[in-house]
C-alpha atoms as a PDB file:
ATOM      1  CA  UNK A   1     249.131 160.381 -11.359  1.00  0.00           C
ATOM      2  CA  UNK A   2     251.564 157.821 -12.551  1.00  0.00           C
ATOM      3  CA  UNK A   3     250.781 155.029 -14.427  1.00  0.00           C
ATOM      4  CA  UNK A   4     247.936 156.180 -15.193  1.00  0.00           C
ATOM      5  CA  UNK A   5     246.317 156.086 -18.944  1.00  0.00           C
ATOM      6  CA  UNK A   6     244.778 158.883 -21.619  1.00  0.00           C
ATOM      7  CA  UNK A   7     247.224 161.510 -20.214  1.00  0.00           C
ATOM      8  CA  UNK A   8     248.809 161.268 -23.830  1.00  0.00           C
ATOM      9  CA  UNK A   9     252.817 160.652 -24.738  1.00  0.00           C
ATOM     10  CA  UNK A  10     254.977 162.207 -22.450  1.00  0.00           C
ATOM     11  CA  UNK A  11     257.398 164.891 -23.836  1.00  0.00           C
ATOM     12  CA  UNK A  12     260.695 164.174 -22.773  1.00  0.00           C
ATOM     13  CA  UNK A  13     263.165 167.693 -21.873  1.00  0.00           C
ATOM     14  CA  UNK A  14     265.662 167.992 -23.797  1.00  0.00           C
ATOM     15  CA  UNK A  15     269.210 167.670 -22.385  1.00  0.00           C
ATOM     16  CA  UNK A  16     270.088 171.318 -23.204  1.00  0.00           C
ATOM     17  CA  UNK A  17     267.080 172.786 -21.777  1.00  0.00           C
ATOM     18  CA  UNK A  18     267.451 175.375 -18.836  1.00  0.00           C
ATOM     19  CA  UNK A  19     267.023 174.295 -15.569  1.00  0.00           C
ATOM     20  CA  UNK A  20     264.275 176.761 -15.378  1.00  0.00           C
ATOM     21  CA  UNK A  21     262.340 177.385 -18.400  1.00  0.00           C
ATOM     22  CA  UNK A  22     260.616 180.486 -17.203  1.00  0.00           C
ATOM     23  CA  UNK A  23     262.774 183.225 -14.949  1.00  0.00           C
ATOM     24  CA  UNK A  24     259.067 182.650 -12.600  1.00  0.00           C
ATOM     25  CA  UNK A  25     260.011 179.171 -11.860  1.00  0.00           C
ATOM     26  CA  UNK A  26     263.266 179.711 -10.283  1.00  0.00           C
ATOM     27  CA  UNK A  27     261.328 182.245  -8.207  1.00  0.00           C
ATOM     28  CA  UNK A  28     258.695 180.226  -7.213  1.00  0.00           C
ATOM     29  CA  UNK A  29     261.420 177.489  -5.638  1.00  0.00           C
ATOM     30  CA  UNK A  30     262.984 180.231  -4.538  1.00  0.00           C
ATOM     31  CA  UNK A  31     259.644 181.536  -2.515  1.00  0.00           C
ATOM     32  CA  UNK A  32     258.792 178.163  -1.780  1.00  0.00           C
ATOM     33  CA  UNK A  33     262.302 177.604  -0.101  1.00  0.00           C
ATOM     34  CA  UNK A  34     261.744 180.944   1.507  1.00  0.00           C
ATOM     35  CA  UNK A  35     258.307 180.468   3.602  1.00  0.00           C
ATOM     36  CA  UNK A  36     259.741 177.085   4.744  1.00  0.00           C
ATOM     37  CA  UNK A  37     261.850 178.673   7.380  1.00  0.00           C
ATOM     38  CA  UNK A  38     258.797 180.282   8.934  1.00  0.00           C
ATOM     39  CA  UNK A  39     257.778 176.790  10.355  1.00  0.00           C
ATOM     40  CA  UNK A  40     254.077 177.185   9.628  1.00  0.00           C
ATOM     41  CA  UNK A  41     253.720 173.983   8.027  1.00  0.00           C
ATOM     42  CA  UNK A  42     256.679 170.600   7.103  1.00  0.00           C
ATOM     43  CA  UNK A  43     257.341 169.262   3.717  1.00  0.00           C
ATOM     44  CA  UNK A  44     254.088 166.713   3.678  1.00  0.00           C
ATOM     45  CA  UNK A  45     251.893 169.532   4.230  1.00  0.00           C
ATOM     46  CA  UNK A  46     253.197 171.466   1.684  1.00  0.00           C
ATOM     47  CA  UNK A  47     252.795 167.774  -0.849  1.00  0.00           C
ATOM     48  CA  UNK A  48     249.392 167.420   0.586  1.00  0.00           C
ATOM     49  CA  UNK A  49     248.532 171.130  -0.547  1.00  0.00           C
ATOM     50  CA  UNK A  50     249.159 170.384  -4.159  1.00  0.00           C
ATOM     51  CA  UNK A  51     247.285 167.155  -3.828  1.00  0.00           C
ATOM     52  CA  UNK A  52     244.647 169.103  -2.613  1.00  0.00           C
ATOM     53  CA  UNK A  53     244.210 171.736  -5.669  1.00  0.00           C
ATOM     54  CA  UNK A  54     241.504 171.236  -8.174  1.00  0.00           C
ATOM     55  CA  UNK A  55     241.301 168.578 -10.088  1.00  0.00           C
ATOM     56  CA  UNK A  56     240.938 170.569 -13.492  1.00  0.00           C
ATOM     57  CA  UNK A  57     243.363 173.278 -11.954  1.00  0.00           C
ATOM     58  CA  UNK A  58     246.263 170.066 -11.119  1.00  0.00           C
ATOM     59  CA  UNK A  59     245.515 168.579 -14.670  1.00  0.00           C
ATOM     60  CA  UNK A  60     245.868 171.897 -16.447  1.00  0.00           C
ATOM     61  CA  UNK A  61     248.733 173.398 -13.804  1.00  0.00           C
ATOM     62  CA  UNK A  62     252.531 173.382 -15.171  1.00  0.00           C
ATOM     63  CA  UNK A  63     255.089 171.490 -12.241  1.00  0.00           C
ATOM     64  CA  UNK A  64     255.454 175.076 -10.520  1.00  0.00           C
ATOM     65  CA  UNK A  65     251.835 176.246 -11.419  1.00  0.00           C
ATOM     66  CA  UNK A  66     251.236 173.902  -8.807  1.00  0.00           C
ATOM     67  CA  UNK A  67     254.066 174.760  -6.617  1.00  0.00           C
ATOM     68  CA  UNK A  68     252.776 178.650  -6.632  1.00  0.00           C
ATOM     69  CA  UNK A  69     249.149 177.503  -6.158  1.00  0.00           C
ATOM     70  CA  UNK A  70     249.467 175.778  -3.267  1.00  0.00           C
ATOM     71  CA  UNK A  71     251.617 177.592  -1.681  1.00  0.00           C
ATOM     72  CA  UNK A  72     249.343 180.603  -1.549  1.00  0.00           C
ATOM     73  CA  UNK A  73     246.837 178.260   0.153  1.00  0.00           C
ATOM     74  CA  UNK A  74     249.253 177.353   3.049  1.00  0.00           C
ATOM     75  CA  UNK A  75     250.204 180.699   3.229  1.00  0.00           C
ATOM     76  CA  UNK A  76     246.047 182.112   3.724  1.00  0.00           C
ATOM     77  CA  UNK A  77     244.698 178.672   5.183  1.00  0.00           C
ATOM     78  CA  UNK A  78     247.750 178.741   8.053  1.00  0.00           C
ATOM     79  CA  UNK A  79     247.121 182.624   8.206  1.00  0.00           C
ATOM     80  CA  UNK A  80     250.629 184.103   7.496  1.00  0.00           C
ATOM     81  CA  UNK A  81     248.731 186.559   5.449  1.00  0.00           C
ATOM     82  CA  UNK A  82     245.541 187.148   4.025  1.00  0.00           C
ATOM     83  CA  UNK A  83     244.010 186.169   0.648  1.00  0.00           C
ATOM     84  CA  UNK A  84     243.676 190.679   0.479  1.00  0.00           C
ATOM     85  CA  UNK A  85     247.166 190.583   1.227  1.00  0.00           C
ATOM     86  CA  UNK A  86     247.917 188.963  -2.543  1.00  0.00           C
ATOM     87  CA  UNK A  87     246.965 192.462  -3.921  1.00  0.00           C
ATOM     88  CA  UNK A  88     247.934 194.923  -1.358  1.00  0.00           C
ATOM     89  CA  UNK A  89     251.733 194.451  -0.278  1.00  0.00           C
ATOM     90  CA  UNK A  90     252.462 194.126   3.301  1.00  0.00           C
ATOM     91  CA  UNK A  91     253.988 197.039   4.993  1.00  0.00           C
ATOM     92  CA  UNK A  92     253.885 196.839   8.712  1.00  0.00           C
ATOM     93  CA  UNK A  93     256.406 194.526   9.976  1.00  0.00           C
ATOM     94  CA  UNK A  94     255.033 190.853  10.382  1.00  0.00           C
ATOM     95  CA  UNK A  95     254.953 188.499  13.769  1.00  0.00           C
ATOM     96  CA  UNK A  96     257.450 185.891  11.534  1.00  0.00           C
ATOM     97  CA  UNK A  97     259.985 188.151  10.228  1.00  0.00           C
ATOM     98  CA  UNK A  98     262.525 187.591  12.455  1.00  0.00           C
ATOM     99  CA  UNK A  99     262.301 183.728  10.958  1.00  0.00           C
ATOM    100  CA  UNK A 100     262.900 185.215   7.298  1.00  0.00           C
ATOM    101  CA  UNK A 101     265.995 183.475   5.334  1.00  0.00           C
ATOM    102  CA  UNK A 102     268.570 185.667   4.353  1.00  0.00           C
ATOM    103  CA  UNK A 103     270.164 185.581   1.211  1.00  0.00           C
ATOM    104  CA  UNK A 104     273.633 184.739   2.557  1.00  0.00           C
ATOM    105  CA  UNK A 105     272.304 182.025   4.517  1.00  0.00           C
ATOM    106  CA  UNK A 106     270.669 180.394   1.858  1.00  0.00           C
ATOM    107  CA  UNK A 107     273.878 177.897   0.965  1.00  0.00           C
ATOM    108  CA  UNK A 108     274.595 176.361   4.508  1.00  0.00           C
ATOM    109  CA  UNK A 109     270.743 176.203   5.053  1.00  0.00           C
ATOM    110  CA  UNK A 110     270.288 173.579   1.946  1.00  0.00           C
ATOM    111  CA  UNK A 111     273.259 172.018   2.393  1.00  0.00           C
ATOM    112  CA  UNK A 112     271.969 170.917   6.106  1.00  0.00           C
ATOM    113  CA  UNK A 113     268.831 169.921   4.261  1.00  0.00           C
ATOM    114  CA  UNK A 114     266.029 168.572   6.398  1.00  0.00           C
ATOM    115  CA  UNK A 115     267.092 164.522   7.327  1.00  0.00           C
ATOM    116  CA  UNK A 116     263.950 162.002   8.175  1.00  0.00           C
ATOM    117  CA  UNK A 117     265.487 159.028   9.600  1.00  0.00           C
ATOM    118  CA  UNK A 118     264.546 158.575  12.726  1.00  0.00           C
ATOM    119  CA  UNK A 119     264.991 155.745  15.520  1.00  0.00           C
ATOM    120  CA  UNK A 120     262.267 153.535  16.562  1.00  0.00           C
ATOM    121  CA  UNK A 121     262.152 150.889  19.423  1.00  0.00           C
ATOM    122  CA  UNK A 122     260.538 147.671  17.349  1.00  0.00           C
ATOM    123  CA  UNK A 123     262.919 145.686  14.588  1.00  0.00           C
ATOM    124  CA  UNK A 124     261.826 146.002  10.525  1.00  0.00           C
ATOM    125  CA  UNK A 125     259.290 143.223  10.308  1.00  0.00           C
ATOM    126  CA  UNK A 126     260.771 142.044   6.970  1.00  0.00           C
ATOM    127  CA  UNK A 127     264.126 141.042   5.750  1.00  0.00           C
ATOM    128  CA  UNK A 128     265.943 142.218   2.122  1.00  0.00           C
ATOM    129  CA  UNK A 129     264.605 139.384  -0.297  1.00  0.00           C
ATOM    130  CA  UNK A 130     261.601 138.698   1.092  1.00  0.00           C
ATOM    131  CA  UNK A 131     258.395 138.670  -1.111  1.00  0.00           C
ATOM    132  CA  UNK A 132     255.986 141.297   0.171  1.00  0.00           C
ATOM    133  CA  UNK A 133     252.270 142.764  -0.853  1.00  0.00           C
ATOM    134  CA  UNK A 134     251.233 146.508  -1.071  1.00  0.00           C
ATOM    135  CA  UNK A 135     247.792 147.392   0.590  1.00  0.00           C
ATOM    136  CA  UNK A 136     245.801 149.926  -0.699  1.00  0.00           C
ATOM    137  CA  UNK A 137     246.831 153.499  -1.442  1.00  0.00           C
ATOM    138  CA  UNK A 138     244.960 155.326   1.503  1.00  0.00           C
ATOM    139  CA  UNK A 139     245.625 157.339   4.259  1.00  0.00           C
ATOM    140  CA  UNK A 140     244.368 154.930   7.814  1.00  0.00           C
ATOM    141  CA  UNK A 141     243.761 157.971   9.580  1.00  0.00           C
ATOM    142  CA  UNK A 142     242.379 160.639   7.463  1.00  0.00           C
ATOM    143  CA  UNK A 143     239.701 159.908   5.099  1.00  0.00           C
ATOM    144  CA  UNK A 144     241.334 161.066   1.422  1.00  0.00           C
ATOM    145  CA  UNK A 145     244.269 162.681   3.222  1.00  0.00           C
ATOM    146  CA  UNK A 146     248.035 162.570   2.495  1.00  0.00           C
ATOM    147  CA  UNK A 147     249.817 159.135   1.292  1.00  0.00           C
ATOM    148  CA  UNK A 148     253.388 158.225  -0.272  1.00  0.00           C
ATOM    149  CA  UNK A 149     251.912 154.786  -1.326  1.00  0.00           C
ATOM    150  CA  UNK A 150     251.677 155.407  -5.209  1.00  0.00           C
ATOM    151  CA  UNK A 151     247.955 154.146  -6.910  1.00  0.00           C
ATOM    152  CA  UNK A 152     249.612 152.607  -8.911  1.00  0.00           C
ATOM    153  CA  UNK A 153     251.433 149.850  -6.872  1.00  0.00           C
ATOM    154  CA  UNK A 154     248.737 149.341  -4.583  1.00  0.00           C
ATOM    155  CA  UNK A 155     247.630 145.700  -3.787  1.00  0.00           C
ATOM    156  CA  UNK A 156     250.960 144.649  -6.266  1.00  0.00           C
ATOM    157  CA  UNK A 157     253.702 142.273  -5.295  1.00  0.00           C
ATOM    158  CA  UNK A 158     257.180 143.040  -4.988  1.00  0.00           C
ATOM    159  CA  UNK A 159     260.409 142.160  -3.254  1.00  0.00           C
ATOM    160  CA  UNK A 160     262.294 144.338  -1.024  1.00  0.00           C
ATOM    161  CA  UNK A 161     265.369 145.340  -2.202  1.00  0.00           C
ATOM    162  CA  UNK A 162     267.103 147.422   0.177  1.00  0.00           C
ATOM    163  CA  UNK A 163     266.239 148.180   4.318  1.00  0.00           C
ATOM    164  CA  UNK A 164     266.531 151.993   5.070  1.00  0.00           C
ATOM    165  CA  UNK A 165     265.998 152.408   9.061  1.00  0.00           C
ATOM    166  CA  UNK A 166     263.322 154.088  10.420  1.00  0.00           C
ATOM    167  CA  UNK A 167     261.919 157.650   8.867  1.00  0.00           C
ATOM    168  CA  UNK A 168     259.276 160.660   9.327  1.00  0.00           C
ATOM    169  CA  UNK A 169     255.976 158.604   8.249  1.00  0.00           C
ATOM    170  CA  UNK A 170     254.298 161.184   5.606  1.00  0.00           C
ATOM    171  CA  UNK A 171     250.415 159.731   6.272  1.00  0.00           C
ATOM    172  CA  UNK A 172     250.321 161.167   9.702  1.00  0.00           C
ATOM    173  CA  UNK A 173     253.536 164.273   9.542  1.00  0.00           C
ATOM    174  CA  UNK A 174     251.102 165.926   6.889  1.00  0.00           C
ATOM    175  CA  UNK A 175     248.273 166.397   9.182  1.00  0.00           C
ATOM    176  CA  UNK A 176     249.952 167.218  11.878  1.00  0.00           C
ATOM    177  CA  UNK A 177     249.554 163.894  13.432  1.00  0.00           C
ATOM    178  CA  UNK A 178     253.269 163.463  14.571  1.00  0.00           C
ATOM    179  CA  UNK A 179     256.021 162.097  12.941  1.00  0.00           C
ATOM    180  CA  UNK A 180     255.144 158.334  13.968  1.00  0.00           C
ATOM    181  CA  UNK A 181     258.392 157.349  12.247  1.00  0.00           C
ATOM    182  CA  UNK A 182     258.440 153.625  10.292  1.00  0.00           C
ATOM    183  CA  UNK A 183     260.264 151.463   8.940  1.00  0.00           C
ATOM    184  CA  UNK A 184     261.297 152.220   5.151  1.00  0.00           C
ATOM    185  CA  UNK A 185     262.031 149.638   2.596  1.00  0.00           C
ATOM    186  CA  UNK A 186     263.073 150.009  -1.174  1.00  0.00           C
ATOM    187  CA  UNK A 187     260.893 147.609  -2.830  1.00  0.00           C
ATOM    188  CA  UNK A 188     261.043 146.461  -6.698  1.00  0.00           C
ATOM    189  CA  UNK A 189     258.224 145.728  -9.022  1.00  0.00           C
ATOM    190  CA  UNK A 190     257.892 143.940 -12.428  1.00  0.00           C
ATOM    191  CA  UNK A 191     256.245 145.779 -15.253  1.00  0.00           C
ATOM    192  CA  UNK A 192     253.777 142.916 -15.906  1.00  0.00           C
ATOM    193  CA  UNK A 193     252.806 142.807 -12.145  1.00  0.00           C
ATOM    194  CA  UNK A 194     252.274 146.771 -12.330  1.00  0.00           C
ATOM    195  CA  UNK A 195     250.494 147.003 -16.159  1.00  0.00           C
ATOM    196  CA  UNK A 196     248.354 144.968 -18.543  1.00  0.00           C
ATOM    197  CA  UNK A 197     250.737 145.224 -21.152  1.00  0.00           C
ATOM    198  CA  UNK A 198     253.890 146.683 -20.386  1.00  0.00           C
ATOM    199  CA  UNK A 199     256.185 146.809 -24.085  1.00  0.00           C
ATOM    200  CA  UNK A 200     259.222 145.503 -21.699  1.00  0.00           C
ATOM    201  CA  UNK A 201     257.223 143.036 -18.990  1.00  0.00           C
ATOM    202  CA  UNK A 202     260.481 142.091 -16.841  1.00  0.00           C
ATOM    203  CA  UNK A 203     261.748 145.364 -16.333  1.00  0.00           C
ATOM    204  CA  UNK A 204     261.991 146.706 -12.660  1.00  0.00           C
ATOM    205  CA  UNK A 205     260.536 149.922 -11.370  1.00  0.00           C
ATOM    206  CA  UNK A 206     261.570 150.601  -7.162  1.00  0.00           C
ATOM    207  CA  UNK A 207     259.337 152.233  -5.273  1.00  0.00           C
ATOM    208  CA  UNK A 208     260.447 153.524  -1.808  1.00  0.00           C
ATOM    209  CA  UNK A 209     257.680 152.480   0.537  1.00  0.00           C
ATOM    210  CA  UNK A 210     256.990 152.646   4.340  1.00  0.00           C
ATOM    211  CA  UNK A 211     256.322 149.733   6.420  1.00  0.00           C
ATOM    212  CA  UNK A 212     252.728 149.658   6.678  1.00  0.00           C
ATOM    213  CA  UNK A 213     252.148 150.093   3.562  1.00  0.00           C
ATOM    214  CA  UNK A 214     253.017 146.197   3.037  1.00  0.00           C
ATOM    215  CA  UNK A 215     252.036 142.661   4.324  1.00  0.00           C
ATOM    216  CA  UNK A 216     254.328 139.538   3.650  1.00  0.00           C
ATOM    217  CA  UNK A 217     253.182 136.964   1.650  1.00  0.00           C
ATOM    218  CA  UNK A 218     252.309 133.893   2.233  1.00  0.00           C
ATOM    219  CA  UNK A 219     255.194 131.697   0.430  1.00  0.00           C
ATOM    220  CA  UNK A 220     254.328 128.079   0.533  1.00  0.00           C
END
């Protein structure tokens, strides 16, 4: 969605709002944070389920309107309960409650958090400095599935910034395809390569982007 136009002015929060404006929203991380230790799905599944909501419905959707939304999806479409099961409460014991996350082990569980750097055989193929290329913003191995390449960098050039090591790769992780880990670069855009008329055209933006996402260019 970003960078893109006719969405209107953004409304900036204020510095004094609540973390959660709604008492729902801390419930819905909360839930979300919950169903994550029953191992039914990773995080780029659970990205590629929002993707995946309506387009009116993700237009129209607050940030955890679309949290909620699509996590009732995973939880139906990777049957850990039943669409009936929305309206009628569960009470037989289920086959993943011995998974559930306790209350009190909520802290040490998110302070682990859930590391993606991986180790790979081959070397990065390109260096900090070096001028690089986006491709396009599509998944190679699922026809409109799951990518981290934002639209609106695609088939931009950039320079990479800062070398990461290897991580999870999100195209293939969130389609149960394997982790098929890659090398991950920090790579910075100008405005004016990005936009038609940025208002500040040599300003930066850094996008975090995964090795195949990019080809070198060809410096004379």
């Amino acid at each position: 969605m970003g960078g893109r136009y006719g969405d209107g002015a953004i409304q900036p929060a204020s510095i004094n709002d609540k973390n959660f404006k709604e008492k729902w929203h801390s419930r819905a991380l909360a839930v979300t944070l919950a169903t994550g230790s029953l191992k039914q799905w990773n995080l780029d599944m659970s990205r590629h389920a929002r993707e995946c909501l309506p387009p009116k419905d993700y237009c129209a959707f607050s940030y955890y309107d679309k949290w909620i939304s699509a996590l009732a999806n995973l939880l139906v479409n990777k049957g850990v309960i039943s669409a009936d099961e929305f309206l009628d409460p569960i009470r037989k014991t289920h086959p993943l409650s011995s998974r559930k996350l306790l209350a009190a082990d909520v802290a040490g569980v998110l302070s682990k958090g859930a590391p993606t750097s991986r180790s790979v055989d081959s070397p990065p193929k390109f260096l900090v400095g070096q001028r690089v290329k986006t491709r396009r913003a599509v998944n190679k191995f699922i026809s409109g599935g799951h990518t981290r390449l934002p639209k609106y960098v695609e088939k931009c050039e950039g320079k990479i910034e800062i070398y990461h090591g290897a991580h999870v790769f999100p195209d293939t992780h969130a389609h149960n395809l394997g982790e098929q880990p890659e090398h991950l670069y920090t790579v910075s855009f100008l405005a004016s390569e990005l936009w038609e008329s940025p208002e500040n055209p040599s300003d930066t933006l850094c996008v975090d982007i995964w090795e195949s996402y990019l080809e070198p260019m060809n410096v004379p």
